[in-house]
PDB file of N, CA and C in Angstrom:
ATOM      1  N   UNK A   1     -13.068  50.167  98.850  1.00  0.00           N
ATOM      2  CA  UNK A   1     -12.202  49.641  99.888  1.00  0.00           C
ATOM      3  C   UNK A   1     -12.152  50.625 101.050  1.00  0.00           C
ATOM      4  N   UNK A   2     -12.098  50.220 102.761  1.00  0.00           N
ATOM      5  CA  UNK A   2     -11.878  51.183 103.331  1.00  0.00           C
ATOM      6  C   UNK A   2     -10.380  51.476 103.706  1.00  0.00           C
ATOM      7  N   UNK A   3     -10.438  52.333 104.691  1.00  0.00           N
ATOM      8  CA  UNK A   3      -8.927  52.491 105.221  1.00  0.00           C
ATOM      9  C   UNK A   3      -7.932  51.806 104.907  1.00  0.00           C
ATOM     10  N   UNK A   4      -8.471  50.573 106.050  1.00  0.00           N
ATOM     11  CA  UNK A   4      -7.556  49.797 106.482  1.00  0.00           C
ATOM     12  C   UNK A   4      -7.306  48.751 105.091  1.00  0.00           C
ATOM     13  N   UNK A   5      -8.320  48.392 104.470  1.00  0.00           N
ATOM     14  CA  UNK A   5      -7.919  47.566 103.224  1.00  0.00           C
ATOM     15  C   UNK A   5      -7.113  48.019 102.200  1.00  0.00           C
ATOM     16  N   UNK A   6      -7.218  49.184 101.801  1.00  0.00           N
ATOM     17  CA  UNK A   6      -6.419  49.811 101.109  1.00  0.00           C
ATOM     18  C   UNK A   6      -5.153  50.091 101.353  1.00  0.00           C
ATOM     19  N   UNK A   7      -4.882  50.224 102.813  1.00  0.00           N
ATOM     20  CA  UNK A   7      -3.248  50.484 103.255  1.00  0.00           C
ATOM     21  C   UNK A   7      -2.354  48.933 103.391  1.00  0.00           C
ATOM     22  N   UNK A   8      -3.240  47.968 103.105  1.00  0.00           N
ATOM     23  CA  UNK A   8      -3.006  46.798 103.112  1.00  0.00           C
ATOM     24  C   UNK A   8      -2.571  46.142 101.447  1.00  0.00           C
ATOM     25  N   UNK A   9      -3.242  46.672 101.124  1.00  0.00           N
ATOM     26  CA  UNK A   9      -3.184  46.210  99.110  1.00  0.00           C
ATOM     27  C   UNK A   9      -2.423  47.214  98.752  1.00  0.00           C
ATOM     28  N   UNK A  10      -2.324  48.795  99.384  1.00  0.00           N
ATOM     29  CA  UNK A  10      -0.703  48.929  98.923  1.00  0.00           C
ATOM     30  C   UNK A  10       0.358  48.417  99.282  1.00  0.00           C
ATOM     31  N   UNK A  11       0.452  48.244 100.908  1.00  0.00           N
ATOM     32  CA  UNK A  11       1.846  47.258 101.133  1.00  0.00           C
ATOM     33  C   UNK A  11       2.125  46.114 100.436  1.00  0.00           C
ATOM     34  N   UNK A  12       1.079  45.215 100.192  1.00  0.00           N
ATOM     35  CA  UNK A  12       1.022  44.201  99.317  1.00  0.00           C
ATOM     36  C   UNK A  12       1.673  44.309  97.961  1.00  0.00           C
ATOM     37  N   UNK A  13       1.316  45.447  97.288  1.00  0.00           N
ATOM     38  CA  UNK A  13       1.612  45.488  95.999  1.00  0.00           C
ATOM     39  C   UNK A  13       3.480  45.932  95.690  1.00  0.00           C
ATOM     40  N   UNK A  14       3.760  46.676  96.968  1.00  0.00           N
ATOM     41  CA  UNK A  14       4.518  47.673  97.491  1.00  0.00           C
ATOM     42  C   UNK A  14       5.681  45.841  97.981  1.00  0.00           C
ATOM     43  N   UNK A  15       5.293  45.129  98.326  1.00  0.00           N
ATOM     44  CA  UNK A  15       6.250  44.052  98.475  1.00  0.00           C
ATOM     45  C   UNK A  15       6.237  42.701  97.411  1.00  0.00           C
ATOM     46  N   UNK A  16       5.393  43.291  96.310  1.00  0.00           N
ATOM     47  CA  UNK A  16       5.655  42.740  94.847  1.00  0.00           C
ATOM     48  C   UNK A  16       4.562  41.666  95.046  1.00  0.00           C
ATOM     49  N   UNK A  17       3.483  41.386  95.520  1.00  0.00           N
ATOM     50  CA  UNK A  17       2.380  40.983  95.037  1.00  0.00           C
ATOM     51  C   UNK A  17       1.462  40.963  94.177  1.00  0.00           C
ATOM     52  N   UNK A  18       1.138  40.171  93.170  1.00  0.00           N
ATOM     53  CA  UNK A  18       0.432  40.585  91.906  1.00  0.00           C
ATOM     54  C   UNK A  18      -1.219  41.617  92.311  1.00  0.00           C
ATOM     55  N   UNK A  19      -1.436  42.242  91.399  1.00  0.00           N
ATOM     56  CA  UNK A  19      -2.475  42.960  91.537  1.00  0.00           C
ATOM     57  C   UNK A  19      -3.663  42.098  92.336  1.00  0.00           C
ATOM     58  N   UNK A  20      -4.066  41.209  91.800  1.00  0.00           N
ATOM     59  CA  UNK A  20      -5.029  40.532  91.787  1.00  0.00           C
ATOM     60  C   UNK A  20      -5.096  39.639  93.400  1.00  0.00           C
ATOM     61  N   UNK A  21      -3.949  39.169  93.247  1.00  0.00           N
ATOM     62  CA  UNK A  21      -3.429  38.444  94.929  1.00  0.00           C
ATOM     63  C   UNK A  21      -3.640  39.492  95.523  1.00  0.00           C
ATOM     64  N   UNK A  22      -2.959  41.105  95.597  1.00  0.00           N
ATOM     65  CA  UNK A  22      -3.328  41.661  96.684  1.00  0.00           C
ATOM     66  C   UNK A  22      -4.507  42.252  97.069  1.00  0.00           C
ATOM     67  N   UNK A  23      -5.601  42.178  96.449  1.00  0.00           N
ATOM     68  CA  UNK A  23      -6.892  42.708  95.930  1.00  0.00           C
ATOM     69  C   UNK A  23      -7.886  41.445  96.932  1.00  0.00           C
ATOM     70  N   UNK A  24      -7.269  40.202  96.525  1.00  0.00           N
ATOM     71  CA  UNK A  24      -8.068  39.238  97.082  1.00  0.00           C
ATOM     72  C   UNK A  24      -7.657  38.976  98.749  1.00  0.00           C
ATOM     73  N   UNK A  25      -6.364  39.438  98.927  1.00  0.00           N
ATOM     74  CA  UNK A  25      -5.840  39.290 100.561  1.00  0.00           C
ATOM     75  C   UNK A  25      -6.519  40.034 101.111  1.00  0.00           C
ATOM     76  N   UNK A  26      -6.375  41.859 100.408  1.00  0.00           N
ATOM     77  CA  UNK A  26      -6.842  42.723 100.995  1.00  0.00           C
ATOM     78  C   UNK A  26      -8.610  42.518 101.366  1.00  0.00           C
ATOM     79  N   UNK A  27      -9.029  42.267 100.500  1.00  0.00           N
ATOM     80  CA  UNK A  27     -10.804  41.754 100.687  1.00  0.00           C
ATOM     81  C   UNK A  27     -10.998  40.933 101.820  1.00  0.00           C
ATOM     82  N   UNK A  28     -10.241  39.860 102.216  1.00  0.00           N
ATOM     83  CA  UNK A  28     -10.565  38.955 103.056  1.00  0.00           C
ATOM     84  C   UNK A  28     -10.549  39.461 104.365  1.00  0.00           C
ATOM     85  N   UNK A  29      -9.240  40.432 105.042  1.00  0.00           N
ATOM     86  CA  UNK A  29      -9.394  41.160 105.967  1.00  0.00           C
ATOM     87  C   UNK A  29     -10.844  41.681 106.374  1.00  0.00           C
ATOM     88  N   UNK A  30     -11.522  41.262 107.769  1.00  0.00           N
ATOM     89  CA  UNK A  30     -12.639  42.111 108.129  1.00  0.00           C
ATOM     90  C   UNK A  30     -12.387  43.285 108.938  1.00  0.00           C
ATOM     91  N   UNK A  31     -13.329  44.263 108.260  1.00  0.00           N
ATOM     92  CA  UNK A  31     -13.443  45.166 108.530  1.00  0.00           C
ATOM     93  C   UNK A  31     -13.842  45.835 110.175  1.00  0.00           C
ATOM     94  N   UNK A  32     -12.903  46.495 111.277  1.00  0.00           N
ATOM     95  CA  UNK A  32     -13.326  46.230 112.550  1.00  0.00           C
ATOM     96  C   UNK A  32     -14.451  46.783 113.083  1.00  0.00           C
ATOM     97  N   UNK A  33     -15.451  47.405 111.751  1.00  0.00           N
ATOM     98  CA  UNK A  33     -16.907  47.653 112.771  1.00  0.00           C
ATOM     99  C   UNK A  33     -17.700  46.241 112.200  1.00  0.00           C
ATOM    100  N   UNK A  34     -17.150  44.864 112.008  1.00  0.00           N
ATOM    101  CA  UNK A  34     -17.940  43.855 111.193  1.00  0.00           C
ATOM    102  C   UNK A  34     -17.466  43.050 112.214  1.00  0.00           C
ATOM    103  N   UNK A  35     -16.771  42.928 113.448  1.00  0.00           N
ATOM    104  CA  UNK A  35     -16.070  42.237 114.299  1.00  0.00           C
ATOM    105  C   UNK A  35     -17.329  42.323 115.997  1.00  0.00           C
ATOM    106  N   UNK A  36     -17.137  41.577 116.454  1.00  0.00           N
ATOM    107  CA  UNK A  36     -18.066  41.708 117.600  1.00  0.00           C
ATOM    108  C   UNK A  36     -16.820  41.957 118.663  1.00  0.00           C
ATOM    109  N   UNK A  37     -17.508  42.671 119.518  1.00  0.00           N
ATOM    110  CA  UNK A  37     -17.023  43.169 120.583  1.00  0.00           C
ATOM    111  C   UNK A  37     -17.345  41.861 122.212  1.00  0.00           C
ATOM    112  N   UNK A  38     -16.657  42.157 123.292  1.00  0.00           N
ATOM    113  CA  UNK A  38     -16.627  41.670 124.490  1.00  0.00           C
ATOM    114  C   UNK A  38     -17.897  41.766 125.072  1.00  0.00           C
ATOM    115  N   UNK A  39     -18.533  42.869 124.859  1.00  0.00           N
ATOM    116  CA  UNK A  39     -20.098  43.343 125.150  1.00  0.00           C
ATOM    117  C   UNK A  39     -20.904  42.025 124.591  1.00  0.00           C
ATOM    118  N   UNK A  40     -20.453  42.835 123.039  1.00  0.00           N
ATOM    119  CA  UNK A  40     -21.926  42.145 122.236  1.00  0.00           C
ATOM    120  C   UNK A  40     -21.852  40.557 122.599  1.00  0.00           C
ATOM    121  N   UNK A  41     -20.851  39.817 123.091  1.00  0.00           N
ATOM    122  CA  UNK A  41     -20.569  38.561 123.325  1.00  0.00           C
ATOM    123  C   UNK A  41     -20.764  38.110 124.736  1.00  0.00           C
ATOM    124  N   UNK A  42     -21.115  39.034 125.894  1.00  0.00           N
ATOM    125  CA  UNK A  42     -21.307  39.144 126.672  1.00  0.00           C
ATOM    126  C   UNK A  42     -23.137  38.893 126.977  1.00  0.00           C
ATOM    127  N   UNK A  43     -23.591  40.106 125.918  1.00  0.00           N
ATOM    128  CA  UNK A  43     -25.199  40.032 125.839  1.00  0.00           C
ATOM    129  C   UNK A  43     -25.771  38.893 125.175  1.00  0.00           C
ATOM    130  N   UNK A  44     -24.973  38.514 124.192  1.00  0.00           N
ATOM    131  CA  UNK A  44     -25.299  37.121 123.697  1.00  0.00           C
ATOM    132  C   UNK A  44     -25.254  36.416 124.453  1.00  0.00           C
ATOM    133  N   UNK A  45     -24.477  36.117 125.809  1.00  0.00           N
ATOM    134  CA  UNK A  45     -24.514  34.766 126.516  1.00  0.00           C
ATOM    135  C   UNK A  45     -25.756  35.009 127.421  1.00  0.00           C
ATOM    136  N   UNK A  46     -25.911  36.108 127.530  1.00  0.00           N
ATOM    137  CA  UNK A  46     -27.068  36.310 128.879  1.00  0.00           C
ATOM    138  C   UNK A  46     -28.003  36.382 128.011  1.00  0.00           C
ATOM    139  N   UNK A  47     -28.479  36.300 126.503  1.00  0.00           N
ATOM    140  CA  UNK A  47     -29.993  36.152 125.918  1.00  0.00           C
ATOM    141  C   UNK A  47     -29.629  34.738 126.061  1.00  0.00           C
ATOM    142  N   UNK A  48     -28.860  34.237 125.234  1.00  0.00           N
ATOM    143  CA  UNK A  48     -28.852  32.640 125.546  1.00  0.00           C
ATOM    144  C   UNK A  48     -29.342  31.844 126.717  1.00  0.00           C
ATOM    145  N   UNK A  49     -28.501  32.403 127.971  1.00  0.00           N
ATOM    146  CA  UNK A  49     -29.004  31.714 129.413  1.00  0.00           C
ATOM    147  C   UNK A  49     -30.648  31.739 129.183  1.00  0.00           C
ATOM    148  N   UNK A  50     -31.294  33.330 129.311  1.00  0.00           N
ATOM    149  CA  UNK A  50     -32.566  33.583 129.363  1.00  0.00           C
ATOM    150  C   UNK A  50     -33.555  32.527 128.382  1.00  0.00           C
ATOM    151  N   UNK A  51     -33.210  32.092 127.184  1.00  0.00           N
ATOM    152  CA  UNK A  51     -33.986  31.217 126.284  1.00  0.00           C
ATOM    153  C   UNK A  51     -33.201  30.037 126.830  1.00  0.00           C
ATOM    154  N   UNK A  52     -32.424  29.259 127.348  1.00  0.00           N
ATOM    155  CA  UNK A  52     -32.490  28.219 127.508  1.00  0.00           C
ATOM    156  C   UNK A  52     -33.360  27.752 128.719  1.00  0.00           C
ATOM    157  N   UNK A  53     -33.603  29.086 129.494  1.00  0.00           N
ATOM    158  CA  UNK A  53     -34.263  28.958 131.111  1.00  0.00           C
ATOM    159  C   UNK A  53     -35.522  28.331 130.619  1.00  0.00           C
ATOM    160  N   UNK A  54     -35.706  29.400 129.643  1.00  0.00           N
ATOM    161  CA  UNK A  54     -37.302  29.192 129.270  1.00  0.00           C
ATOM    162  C   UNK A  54     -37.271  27.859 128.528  1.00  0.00           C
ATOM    163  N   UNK A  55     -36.471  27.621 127.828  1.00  0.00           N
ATOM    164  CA  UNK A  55     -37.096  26.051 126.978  1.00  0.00           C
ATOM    165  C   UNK A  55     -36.748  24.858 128.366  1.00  0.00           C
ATOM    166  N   UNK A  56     -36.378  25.214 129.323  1.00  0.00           N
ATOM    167  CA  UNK A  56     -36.403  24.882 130.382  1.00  0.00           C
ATOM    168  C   UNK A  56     -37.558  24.095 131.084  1.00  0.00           C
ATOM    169  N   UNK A  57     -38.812  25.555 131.728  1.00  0.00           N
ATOM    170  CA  UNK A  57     -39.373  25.629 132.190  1.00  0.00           C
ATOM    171  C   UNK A  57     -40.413  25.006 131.174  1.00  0.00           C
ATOM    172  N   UNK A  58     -40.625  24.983 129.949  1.00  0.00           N
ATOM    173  CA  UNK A  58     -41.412  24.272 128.982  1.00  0.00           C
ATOM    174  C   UNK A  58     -41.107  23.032 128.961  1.00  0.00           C
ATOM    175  N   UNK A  59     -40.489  22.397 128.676  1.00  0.00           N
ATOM    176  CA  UNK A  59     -40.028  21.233 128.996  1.00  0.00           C
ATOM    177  C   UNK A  59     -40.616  20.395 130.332  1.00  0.00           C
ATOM    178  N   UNK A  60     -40.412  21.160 131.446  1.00  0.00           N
ATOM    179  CA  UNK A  60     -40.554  20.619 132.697  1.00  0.00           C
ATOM    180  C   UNK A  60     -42.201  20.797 133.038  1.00  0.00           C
ATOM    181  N   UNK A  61     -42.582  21.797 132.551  1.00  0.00           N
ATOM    182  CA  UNK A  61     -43.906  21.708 132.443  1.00  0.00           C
ATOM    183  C   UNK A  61     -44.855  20.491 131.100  1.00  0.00           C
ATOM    184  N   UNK A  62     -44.622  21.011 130.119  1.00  0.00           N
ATOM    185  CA  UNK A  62     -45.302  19.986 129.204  1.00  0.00           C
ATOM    186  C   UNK A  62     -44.990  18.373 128.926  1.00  0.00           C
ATOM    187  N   UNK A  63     -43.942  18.541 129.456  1.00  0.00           N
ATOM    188  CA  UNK A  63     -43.285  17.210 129.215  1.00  0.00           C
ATOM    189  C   UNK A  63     -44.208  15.876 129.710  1.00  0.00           C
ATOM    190  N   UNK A  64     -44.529  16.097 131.250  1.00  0.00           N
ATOM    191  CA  UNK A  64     -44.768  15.022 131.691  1.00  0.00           C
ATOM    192  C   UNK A  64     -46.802  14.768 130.836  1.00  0.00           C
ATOM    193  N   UNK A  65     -47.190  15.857 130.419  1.00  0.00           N
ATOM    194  CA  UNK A  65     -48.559  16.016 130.251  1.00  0.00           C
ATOM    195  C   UNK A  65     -48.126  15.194 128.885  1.00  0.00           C
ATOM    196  N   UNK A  66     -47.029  15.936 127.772  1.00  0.00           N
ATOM    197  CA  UNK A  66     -46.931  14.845 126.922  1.00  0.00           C
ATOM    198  C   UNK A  66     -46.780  13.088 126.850  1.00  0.00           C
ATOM    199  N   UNK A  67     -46.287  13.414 127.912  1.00  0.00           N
ATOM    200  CA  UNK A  67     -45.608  11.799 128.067  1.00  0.00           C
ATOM    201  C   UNK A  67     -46.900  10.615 128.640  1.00  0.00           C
ATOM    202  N   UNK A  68     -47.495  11.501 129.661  1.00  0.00           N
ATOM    203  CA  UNK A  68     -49.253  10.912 129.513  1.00  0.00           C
ATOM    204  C   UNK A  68     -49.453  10.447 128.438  1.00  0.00           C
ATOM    205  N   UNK A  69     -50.147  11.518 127.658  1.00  0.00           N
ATOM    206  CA  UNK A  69     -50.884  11.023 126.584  1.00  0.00           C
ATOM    207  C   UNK A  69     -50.366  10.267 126.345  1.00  0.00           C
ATOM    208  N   UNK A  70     -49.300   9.750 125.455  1.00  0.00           N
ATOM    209  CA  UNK A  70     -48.659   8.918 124.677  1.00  0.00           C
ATOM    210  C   UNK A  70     -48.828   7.815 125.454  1.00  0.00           C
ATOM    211  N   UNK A  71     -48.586   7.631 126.855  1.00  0.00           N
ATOM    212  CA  UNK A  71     -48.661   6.670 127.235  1.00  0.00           C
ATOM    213  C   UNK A  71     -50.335   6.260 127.381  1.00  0.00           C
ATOM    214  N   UNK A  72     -51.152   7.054 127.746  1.00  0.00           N
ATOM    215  CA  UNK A  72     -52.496   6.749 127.328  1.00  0.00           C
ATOM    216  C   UNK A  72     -53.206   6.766 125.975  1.00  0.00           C
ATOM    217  N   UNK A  73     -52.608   7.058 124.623  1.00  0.00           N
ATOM    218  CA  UNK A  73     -52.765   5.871 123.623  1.00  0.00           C
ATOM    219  C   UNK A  73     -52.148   5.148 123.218  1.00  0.00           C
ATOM    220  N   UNK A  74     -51.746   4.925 123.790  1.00  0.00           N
ATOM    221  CA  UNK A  74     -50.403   3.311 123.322  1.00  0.00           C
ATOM    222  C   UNK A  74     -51.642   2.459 124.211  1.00  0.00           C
ATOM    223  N   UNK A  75     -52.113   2.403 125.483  1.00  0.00           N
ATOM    224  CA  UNK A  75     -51.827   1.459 126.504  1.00  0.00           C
ATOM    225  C   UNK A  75     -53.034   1.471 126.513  1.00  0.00           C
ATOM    226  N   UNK A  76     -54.053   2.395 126.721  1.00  0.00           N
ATOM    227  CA  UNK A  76     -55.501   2.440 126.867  1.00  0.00           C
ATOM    228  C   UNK A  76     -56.323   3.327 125.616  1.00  0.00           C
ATOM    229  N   UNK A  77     -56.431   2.907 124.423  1.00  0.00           N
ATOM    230  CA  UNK A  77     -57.109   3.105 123.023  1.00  0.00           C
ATOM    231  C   UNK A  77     -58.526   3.721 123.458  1.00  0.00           C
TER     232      UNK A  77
END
């Protein structure tokens, strides 16, 4: 357990919680280097933008070349 879980499952136990209940409260708490930060949520949106640009630009490029074909074997075999 770290720190913070442990100072948690003693208060727990410490306000008459069974062993086991406070063992399982205390576990559920995440741990705050397991938490994302404003940053890391920040860089996530700007990789996101960057790959949606690109499935973007794929799209707008292949698309219409796909849409040919298909329409030239459906229509002309």
């Amino acid at each position: 357990m770290s720190i913070i879980v442990s100072e948690v499952y003693d208060a727990l136990l410490e306000a008459g919680a069974s062993e086991s209940k406070a063992k399982a409260a205390a576990a559920a708490i995440p741990v705050g280097e397991h938490l994302a930060t404003k940053e890391d949520i920040a860089e996530l949106k700007a990789e996101l933008k960057a790959e949606i640009a690109a499935l973007k630009v794929a799209i707008f490029m292949f698309g219409p070349l796909i849409l040919g074909l298909l329409i030239k074997l459906v229509f002309f075999p």
